[in-house]
C-alpha atoms as a PDB file:
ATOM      1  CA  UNK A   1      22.850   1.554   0.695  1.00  0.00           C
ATOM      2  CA  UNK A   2      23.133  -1.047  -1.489  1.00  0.00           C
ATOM      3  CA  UNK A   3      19.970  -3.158  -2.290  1.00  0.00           C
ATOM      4  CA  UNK A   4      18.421  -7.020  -2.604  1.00  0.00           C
ATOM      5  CA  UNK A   5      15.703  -7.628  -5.423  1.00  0.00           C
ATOM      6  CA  UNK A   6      13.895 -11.508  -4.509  1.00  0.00           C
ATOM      7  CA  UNK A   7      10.871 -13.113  -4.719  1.00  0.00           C
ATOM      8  CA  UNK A   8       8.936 -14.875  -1.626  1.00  0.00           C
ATOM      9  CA  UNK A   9       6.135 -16.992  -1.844  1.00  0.00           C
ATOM     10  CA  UNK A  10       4.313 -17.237   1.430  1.00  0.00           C
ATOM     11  CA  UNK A  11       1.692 -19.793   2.762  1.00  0.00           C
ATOM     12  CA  UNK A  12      -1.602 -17.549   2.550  1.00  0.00           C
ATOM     13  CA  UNK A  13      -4.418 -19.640   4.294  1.00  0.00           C
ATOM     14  CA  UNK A  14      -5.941 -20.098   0.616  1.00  0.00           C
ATOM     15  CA  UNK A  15      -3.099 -19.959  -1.861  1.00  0.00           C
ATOM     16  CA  UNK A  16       0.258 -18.926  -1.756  1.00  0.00           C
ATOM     17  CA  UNK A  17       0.938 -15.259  -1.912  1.00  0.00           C
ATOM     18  CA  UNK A  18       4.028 -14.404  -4.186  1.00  0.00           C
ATOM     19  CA  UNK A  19       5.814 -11.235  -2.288  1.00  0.00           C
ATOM     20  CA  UNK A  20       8.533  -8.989  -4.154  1.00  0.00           C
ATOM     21  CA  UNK A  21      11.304  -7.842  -1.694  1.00  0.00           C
ATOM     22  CA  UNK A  22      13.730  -5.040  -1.677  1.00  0.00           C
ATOM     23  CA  UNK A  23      15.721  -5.001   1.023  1.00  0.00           C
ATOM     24  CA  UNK A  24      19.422  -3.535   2.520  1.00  0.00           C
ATOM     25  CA  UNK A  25      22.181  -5.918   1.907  1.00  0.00           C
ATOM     26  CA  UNK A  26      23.958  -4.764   5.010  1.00  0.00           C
ATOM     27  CA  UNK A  27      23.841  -6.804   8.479  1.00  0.00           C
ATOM     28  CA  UNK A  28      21.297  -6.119  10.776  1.00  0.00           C
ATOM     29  CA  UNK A  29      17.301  -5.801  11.686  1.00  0.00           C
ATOM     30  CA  UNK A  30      15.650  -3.261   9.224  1.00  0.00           C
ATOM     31  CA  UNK A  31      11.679  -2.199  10.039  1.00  0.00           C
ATOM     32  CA  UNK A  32       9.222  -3.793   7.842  1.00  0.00           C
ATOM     33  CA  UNK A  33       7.406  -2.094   4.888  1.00  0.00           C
ATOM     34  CA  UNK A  34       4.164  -3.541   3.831  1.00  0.00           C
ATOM     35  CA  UNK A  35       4.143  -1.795  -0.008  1.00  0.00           C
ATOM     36  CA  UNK A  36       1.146  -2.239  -2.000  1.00  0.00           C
ATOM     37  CA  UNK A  37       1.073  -1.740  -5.447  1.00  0.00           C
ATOM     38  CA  UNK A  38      -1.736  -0.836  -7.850  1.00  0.00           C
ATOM     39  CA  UNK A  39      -4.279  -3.320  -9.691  1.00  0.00           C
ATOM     40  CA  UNK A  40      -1.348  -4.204 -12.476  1.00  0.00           C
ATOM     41  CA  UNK A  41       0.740  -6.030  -9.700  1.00  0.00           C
ATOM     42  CA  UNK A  42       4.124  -5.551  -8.936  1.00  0.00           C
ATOM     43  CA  UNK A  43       5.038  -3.931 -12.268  1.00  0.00           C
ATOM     44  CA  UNK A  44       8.562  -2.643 -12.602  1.00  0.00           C
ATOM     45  CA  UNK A  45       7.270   1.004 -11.639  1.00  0.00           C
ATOM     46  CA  UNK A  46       6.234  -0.380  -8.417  1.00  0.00           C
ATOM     47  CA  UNK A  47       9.537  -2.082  -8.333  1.00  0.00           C
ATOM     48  CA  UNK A  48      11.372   0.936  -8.502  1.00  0.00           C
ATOM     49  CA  UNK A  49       9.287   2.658  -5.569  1.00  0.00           C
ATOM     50  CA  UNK A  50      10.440  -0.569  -3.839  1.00  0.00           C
ATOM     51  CA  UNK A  51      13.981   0.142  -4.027  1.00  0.00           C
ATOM     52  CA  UNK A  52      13.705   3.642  -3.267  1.00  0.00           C
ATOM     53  CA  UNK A  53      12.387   3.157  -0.135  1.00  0.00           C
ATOM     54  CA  UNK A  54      14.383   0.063   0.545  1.00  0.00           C
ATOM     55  CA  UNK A  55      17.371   1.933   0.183  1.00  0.00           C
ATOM     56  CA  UNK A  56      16.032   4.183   3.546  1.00  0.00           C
ATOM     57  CA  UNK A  57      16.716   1.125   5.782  1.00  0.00           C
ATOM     58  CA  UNK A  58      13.906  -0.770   5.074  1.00  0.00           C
ATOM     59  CA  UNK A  59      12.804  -3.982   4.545  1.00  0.00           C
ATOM     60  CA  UNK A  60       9.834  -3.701   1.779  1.00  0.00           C
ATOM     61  CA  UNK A  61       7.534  -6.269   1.135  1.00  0.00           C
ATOM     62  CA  UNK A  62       4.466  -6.266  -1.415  1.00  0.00           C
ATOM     63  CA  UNK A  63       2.242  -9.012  -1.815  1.00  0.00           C
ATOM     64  CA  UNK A  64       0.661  -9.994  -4.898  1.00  0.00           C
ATOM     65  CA  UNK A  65      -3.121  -8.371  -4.635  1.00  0.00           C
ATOM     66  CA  UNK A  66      -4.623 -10.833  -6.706  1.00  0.00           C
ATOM     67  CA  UNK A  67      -3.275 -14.002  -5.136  1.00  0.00           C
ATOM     68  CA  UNK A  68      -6.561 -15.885  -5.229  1.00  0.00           C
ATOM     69  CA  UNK A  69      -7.818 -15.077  -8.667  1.00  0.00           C
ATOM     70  CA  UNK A  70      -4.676 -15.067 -11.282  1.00  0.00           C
ATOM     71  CA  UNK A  71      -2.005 -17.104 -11.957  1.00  0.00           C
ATOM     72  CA  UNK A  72       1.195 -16.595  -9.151  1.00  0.00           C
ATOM     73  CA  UNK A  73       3.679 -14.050 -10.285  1.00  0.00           C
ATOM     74  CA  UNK A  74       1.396 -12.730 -12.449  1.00  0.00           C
ATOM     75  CA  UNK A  75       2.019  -8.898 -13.366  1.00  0.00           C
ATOM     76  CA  UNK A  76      -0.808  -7.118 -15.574  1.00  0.00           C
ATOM     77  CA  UNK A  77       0.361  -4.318 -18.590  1.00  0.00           C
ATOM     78  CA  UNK A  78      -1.099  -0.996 -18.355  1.00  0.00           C
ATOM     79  CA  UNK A  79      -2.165  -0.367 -21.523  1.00  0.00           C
ATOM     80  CA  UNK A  80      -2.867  -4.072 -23.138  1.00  0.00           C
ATOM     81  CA  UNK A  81      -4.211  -5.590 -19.923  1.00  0.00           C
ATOM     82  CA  UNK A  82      -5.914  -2.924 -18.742  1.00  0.00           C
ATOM     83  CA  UNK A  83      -9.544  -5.046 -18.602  1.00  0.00           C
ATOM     84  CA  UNK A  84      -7.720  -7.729 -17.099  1.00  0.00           C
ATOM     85  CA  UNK A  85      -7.195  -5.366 -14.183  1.00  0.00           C
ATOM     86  CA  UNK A  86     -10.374  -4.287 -13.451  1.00  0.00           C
ATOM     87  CA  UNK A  87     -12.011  -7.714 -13.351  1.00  0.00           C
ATOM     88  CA  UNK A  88      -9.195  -8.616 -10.852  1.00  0.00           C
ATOM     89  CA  UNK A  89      -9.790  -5.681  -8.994  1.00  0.00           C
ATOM     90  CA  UNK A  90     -13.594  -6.361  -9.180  1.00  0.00           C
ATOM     91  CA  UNK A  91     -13.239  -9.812  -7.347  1.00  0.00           C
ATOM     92  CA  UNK A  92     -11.379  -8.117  -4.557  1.00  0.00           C
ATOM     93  CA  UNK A  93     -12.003  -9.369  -0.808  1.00  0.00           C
ATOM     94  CA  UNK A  94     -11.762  -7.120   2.459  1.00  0.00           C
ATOM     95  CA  UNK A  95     -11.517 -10.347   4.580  1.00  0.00           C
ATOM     96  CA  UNK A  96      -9.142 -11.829   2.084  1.00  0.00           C
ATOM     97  CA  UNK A  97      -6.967  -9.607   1.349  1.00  0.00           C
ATOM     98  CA  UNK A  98      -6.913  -8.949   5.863  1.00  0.00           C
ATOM     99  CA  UNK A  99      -6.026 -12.723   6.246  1.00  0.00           C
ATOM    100  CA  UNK A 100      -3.040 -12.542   3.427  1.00  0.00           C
ATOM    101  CA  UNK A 101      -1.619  -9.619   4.960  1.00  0.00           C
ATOM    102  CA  UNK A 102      -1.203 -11.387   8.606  1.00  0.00           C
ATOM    103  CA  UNK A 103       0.189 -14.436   6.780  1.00  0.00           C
ATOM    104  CA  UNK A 104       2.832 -12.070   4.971  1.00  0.00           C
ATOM    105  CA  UNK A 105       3.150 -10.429   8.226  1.00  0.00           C
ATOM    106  CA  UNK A 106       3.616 -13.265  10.531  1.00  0.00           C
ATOM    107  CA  UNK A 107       6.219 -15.029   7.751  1.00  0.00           C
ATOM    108  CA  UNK A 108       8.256 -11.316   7.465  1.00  0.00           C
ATOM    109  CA  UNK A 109       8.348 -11.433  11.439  1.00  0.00           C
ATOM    110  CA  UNK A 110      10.253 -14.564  11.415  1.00  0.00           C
ATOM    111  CA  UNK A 111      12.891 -13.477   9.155  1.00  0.00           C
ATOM    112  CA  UNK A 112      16.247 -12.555  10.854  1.00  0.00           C
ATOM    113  CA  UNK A 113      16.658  -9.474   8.921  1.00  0.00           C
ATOM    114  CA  UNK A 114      13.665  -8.072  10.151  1.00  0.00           C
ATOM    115  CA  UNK A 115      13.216  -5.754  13.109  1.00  0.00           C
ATOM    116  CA  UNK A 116       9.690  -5.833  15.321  1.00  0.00           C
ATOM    117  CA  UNK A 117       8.775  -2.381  13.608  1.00  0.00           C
ATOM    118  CA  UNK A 118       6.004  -2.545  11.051  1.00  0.00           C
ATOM    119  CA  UNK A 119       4.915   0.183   8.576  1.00  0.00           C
ATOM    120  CA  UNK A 120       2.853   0.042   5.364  1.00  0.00           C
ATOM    121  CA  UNK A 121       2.160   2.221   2.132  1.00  0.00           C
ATOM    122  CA  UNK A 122       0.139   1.375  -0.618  1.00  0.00           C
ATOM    123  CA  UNK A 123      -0.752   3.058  -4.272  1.00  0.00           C
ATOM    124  CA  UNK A 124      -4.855   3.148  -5.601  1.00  0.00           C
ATOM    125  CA  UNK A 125      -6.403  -0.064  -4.952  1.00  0.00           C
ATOM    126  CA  UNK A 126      -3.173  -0.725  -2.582  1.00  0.00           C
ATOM    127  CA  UNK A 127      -3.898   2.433  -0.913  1.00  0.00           C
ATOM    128  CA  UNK A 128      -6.964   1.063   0.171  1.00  0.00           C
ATOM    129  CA  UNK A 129      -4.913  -2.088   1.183  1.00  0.00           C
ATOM    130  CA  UNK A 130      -2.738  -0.333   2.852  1.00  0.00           C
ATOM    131  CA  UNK A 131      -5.710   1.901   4.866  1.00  0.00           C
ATOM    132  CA  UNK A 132      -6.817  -1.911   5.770  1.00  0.00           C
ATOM    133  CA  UNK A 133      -3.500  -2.829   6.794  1.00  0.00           C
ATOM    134  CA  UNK A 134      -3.565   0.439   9.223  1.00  0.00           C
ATOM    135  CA  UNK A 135      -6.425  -1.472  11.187  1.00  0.00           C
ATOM    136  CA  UNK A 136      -3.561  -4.095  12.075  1.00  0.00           C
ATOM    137  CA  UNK A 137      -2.381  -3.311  15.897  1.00  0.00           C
ATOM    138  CA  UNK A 138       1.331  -4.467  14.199  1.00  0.00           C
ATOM    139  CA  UNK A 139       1.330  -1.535  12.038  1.00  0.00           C
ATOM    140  CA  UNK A 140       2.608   1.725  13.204  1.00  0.00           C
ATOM    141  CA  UNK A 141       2.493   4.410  10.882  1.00  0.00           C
ATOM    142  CA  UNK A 142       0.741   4.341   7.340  1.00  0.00           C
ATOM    143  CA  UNK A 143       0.602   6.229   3.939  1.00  0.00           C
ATOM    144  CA  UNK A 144      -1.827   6.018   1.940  1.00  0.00           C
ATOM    145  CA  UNK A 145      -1.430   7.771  -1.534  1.00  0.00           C
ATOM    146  CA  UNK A 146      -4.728   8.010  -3.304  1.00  0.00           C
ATOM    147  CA  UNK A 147      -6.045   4.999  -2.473  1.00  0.00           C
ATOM    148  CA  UNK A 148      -9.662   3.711  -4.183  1.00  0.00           C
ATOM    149  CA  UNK A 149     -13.202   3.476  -2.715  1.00  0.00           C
ATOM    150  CA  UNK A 150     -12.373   3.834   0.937  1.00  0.00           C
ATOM    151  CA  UNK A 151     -15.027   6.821   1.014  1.00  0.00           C
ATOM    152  CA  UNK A 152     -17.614   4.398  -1.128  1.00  0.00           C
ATOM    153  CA  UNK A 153     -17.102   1.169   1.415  1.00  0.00           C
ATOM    154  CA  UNK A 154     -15.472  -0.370  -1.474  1.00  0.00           C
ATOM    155  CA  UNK A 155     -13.222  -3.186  -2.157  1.00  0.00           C
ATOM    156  CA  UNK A 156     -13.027  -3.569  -5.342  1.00  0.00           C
ATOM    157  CA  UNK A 157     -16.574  -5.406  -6.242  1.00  0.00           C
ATOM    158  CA  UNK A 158     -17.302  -5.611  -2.424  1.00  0.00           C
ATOM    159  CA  UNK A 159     -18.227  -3.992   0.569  1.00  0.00           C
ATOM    160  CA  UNK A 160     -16.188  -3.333   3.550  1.00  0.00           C
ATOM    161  CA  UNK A 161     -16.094  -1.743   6.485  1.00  0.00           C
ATOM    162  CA  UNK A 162     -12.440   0.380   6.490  1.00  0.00           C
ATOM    163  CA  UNK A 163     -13.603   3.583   7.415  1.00  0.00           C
ATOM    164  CA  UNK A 164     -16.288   2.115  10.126  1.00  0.00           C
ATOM    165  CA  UNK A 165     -13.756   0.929  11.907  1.00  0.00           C
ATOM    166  CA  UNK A 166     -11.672   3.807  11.479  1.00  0.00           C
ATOM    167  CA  UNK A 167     -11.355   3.971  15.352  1.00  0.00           C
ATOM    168  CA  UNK A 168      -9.054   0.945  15.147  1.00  0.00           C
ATOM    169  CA  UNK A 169      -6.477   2.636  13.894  1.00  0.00           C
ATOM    170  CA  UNK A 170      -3.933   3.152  17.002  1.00  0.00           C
ATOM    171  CA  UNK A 171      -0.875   3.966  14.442  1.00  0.00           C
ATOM    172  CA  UNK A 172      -0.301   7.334  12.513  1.00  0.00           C
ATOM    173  CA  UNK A 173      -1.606   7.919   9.312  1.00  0.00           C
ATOM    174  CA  UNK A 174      -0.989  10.029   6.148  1.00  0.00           C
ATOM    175  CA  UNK A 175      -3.686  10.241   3.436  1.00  0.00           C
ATOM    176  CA  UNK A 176      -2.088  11.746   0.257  1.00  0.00           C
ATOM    177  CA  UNK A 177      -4.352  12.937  -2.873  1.00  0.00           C
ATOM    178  CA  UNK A 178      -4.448  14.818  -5.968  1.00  0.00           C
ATOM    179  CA  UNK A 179      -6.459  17.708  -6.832  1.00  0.00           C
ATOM    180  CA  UNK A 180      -7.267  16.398 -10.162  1.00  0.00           C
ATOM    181  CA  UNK A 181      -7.717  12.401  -9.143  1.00  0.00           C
ATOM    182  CA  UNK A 182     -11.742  11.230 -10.792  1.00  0.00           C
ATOM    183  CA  UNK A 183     -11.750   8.681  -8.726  1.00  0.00           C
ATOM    184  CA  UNK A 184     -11.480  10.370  -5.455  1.00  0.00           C
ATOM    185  CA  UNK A 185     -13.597  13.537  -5.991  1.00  0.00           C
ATOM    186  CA  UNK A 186     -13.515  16.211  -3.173  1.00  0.00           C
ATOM    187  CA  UNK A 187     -16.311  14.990  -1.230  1.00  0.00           C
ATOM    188  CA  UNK A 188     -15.106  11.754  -0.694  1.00  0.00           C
ATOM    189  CA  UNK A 189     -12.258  12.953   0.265  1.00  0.00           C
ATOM    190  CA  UNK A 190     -14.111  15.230   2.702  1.00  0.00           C
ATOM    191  CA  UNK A 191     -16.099  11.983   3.527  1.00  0.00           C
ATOM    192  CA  UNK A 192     -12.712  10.208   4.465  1.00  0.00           C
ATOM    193  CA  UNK A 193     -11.409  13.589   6.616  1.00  0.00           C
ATOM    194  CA  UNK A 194     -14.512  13.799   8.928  1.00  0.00           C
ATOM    195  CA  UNK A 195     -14.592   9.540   9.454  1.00  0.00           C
ATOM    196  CA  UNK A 196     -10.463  10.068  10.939  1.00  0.00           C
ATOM    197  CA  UNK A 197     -12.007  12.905  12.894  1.00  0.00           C
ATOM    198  CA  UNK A 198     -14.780  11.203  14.545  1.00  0.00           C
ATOM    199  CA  UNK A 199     -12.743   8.523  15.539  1.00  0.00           C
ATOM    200  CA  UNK A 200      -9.803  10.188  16.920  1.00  0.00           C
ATOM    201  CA  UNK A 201      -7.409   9.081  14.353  1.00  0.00           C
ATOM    202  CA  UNK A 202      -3.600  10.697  14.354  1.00  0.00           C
ATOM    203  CA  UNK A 203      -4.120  10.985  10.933  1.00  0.00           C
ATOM    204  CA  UNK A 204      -3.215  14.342   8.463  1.00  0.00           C
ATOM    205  CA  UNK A 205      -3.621  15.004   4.838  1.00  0.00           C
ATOM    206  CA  UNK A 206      -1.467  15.781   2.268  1.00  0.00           C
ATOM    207  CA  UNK A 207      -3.121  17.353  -1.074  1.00  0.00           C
ATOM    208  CA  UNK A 208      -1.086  18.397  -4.266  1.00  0.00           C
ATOM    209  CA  UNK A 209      -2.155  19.963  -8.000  1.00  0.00           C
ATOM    210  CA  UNK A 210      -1.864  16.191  -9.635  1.00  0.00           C
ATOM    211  CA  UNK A 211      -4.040  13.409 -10.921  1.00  0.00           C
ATOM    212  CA  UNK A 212      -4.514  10.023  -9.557  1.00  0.00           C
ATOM    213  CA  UNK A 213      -1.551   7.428 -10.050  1.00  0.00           C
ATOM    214  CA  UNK A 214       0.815  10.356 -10.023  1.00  0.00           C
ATOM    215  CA  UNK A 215       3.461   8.352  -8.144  1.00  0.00           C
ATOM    216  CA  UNK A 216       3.705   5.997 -10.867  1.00  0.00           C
ATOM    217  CA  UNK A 217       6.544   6.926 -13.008  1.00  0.00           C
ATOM    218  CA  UNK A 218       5.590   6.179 -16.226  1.00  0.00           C
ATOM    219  CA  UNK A 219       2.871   7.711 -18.595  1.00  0.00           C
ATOM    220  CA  UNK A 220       1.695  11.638 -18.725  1.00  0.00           C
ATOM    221  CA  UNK A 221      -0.293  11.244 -14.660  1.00  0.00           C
ATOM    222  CA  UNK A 222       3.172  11.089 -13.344  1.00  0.00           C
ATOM    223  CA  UNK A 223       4.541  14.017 -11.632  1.00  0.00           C
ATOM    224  CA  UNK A 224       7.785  14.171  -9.874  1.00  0.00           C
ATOM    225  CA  UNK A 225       7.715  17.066  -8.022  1.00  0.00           C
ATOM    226  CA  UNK A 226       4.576  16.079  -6.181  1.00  0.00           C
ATOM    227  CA  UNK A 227       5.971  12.772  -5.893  1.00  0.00           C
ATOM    228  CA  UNK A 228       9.522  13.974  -4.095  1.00  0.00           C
ATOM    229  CA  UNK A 229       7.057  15.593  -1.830  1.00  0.00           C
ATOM    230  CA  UNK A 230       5.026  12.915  -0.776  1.00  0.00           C
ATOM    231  CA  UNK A 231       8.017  10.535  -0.470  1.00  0.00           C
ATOM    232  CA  UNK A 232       9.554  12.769   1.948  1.00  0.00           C
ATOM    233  CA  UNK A 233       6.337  13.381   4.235  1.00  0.00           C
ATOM    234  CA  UNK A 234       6.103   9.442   3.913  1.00  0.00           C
ATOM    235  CA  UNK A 235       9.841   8.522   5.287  1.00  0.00           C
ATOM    236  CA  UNK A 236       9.210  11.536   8.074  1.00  0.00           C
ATOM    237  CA  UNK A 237       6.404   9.719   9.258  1.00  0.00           C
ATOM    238  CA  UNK A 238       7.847   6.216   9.288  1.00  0.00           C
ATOM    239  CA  UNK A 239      11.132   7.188  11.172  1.00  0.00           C
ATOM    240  CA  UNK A 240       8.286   8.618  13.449  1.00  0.00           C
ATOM    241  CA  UNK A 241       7.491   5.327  14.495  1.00  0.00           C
ATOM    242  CA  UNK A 242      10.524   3.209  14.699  1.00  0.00           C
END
C-alpha cells in the first residue's frame, strides 16, 4: 500500500496543533489512528512507526505534544536536546493535552478520507496520551506501549486523574511493557493491572525481556523482536474494532 507523508496544522482552542500524517494513497475511508510519539516530537523514528502502520489501512495522525509551550513544528534531538525534553514534558497538561486531542479529532472526522472508526497508540509520555485518549467514547481500541506516570497520577509536572477514571474506558485496551523499563517498575505496573480490574476494563497486558523506549528504532533500548511482537498484538486489536 503505497503511502502519503503531510503536515496538518489544526485549530487547538489555544494554539494551533501541528499534526504529521501518514496515510494510504488509495480511494476510500481508512479508520483513524491517533499516534503519539515520545517527549522529542515527531522525530523521524516516530515517523517511520507512522508509515508502518499507515501502510495497514490506516489513517495515522500524531499531534505535536508540546503545542502550547515550543515553537510549531518543533522536533527535539535525543541526545543534544535531551533537557529540552524534559522541561517540555514537565509543563505537560491533562486537561490540555484532552482538549487538543478532540480538536485533532473533530478536524480528522471531517476529512473525506476518513472512516467513523477511531483508534489510538502512543509511545512513553504518548503512552500516557494515548491511555488519556482511551477515556474518549470516540476511541475504540488502544495500545499503550510503556507509557509514563500513569501509575504515579502523572502528567508530566502535573496531576491527573487517568487511572481514576479508569472506568471510562468503554473501548479495548492493550498495555505493553518491558521487563527492564526504570521508569515503570513492577509495582506500578501492578498498580496499573489492579486499577483496569476494579473498573471492569477489557484491557490485557503484554510484557517482554526489554527496556523502556524499545520501539524506538534507533540507539542500543531498541529491540526488534519485541517490537514485531507488539506491533502485531497492536494491529490484532485494532482490526478488532473496526
Amino acid at each position: 500500500m503505497l503511502i502519503q507523508n503531510e503536515f496538518v496544522d489544526v485549530a487547538g482552542p489555544k494554539t494551533v496543533v501541528r499534526c504529521a500524517v501518514a496515510r494510504p494513497t488509495a480511494t476510500g475511508k481508512f479508520p483513524l489512528l491517533l499516534c503519539f510519539g515520545d517527549i522529542f516530537g515527531n522525530t523521524e523514528p516516530h515517523l517511520r512507526v507512522m508509515r508502518r502502520f499507515a501502510g495497514h489501512g490506516y489513517v495515522v495522525v500524531s499531534p505535536e505534544p508540546w503545542a502550547r509551550f515550543l515553537p510549531t513544528g518543533t522536533v527535539l534531538d535525543f541526545d543534544k536536546d535531551r533537557q529540552g525534553a524534559l522541561d517540555a514534558q514537565a509543563k505537560g497538561d491533562g486537561a490540555a493535552a484532552d482538549a487538543d486531542r478532540r480538536a485533532v479529532i473533530e478536524h480528522c472526522k471531517s476529512l473525506p478520507h476518513v472512516s467513523d472508526v477511531v483508534v489510538a497508540s502512543g509511545f512513553c509520555y504518548g503512552g500516557h496520551l494515548a491511555f488519556r485518549a482511551a477515556l474518549d467514547p470516540d476511541v475504540k481500541a488502544t495500545v499503550c506501549c510503556y507509557g509514563t506516570g500513569i501509575h504515579a497520577d502523572k502528567l508530566g509536572g502535573g496531576d491527573v486523574d487517568s487511572l481514576a477514571r479508569a472506568k471510562d474506558i468503554k473501548g479495548s485496551l492493550l498495555m505493553v511493557w518491558g521487563r527492564n523499563d526504570p521508569h515503570i517498575p513492577a509495582p506500578g505496573r501492578a498498580k496499573i493491572h489492579r486499577a483496569l480490574d476494579d473498573a471492569g476494563v477489557r484491557w490485557e497486558p503484554r510484557l517482554y525481556d526489554a527496556d523502556h523506549a524499545f520501539a524506538r528504532d534507533i540507539g542500543p533500548r531498541y529491540d526488534p523482536g519485541a517490537t514485531d511482537l507488539a506491533f502485531a498484538e497492536a494491529l490484532s486489536l485494532w482490526r478488532d474494532a473496526r
